[in-house]
C-alpha atoms as a PDB file:
ATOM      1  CA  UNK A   1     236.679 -43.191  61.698  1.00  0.00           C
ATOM      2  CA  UNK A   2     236.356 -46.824  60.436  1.00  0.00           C
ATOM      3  CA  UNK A   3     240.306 -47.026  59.776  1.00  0.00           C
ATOM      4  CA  UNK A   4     241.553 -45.386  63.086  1.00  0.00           C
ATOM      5  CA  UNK A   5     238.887 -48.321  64.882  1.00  0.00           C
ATOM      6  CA  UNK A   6     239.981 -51.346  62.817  1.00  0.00           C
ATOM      7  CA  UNK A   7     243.492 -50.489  63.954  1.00  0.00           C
ATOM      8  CA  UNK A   8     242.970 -50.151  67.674  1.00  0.00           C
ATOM      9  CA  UNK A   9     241.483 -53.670  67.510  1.00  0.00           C
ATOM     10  CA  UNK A  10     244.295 -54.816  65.553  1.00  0.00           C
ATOM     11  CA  UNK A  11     246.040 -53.618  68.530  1.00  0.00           C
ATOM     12  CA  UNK A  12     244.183 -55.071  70.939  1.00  0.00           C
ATOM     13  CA  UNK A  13     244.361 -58.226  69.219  1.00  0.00           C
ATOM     14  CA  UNK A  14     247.609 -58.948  68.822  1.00  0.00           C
ATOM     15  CA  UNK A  15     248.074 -57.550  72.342  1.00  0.00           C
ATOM     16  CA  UNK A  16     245.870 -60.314  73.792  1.00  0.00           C
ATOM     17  CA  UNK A  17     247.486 -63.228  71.982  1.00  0.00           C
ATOM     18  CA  UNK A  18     251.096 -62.481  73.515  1.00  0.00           C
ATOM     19  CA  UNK A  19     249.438 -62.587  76.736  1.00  0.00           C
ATOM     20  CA  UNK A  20     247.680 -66.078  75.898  1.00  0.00           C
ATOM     21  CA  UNK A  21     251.490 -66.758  75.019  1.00  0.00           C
ATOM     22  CA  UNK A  22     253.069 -66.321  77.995  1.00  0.00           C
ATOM     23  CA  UNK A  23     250.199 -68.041  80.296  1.00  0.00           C
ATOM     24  CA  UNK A  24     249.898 -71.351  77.877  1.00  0.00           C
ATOM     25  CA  UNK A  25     253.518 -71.196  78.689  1.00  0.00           C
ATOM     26  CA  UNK A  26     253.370 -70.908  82.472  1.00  0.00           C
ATOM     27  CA  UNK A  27     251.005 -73.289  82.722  1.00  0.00           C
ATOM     28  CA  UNK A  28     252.909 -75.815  80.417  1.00  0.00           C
ATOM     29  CA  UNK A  29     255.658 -75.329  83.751  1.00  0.00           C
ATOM     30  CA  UNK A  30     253.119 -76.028  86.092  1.00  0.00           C
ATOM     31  CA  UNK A  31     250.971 -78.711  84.859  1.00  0.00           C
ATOM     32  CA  UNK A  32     254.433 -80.814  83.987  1.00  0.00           C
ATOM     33  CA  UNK A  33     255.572 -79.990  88.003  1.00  0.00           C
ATOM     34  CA  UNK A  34     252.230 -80.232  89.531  1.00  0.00           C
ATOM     35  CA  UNK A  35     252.189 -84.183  87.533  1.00  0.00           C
ATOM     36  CA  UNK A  36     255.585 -84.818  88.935  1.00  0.00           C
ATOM     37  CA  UNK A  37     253.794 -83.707  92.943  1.00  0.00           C
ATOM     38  CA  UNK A  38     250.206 -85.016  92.608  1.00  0.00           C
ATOM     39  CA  UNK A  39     251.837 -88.461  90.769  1.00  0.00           C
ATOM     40  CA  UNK A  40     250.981 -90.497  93.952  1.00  0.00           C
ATOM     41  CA  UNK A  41     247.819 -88.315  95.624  1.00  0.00           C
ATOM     42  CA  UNK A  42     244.731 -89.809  96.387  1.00  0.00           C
ATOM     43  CA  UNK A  43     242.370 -87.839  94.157  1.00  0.00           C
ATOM     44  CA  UNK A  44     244.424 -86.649  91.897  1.00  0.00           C
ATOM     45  CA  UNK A  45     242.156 -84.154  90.049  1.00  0.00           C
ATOM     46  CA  UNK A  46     241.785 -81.771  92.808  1.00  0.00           C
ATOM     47  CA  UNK A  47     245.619 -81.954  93.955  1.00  0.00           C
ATOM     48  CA  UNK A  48     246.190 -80.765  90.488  1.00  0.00           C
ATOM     49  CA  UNK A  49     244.300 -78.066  90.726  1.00  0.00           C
ATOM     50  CA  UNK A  50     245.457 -76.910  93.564  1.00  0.00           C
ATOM     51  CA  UNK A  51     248.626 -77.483  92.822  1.00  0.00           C
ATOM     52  CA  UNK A  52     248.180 -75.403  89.552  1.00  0.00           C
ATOM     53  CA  UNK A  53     246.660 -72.286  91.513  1.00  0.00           C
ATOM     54  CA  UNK A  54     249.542 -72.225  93.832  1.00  0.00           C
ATOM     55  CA  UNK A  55     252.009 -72.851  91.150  1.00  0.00           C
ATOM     56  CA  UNK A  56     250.783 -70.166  88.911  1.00  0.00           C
ATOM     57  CA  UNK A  57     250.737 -67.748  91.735  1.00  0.00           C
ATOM     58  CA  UNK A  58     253.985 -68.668  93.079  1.00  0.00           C
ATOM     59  CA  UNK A  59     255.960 -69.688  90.224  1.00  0.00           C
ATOM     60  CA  UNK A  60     257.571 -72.640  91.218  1.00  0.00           C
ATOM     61  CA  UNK A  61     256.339 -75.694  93.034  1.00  0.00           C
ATOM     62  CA  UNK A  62     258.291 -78.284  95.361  1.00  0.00           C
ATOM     63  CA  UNK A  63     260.517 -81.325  94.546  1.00  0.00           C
ATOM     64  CA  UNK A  64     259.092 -84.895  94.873  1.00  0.00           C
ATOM     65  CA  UNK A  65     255.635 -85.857  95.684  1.00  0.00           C
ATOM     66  CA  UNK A  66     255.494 -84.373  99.405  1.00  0.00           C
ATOM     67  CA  UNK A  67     257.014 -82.250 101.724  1.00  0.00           C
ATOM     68  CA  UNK A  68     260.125 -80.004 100.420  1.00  0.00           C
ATOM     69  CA  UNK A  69     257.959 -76.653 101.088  1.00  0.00           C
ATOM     70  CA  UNK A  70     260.621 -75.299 102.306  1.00  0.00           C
ATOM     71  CA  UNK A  71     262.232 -75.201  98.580  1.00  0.00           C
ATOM     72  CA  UNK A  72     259.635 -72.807  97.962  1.00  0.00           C
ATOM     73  CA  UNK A  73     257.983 -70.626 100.872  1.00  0.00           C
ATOM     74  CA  UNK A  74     255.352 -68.775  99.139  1.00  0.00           C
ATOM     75  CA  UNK A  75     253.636 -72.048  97.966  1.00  0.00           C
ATOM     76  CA  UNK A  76     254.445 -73.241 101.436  1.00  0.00           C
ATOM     77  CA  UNK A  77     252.215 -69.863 103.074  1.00  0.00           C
ATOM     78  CA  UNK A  78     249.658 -69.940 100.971  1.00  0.00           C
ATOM     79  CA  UNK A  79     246.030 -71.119 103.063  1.00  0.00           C
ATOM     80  CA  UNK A  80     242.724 -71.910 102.498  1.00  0.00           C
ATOM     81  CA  UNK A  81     239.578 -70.014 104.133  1.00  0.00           C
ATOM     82  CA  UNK A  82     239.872 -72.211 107.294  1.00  0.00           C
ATOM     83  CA  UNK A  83     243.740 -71.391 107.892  1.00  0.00           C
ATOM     84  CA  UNK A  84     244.952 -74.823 106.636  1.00  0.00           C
ATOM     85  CA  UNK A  85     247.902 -75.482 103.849  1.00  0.00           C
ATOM     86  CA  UNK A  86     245.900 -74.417 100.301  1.00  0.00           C
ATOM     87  CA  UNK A  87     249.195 -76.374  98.253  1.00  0.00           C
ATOM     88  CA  UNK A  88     249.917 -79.933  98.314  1.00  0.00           C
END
């Protein structure tokens, strides 16, 4: 029983760290484009994070440091509880 166990986790494991794979990669996209957008924001920590959530959701985020939405209409839809823009 001890074999057939340490090979499922062996499984698992290797299973896990090609998913950490692919999302260090995504985010490596996004935090590089969300720098390029939040480069000239006011407070600049939580335009990054905001920018990351929508980016990583999304998969893309708009050209230059504001406006362009249009490039990319699902980070241009996404809003916040109170029905205002969630993406910078």
């Amino acid at each position: 029983m001890k074999p057939v166990f340490a090979a499922i986790f062996l499984l698992c494991l290797v299973f896990s760290s090609s998913l950490f794979e692919v999302t260090v990669a995504a985010s490596g996209f996004c935090d590089s484009k969300c720098s390029v957008r939040c480069s000239k924001a006011g407070i600049k920590d939580r335009c990054l994070k905001y920018c990351g959530i929508c980016c990583e959701k999304c998969k893309c985020v708009p050209s230059g440091t504001y406006g362009n939405k249009h490039e990319c209409p699902c980070y241009r839809d996404m809003k916040n509880s109170k029905g205002k823009p969630k993406c910078p």
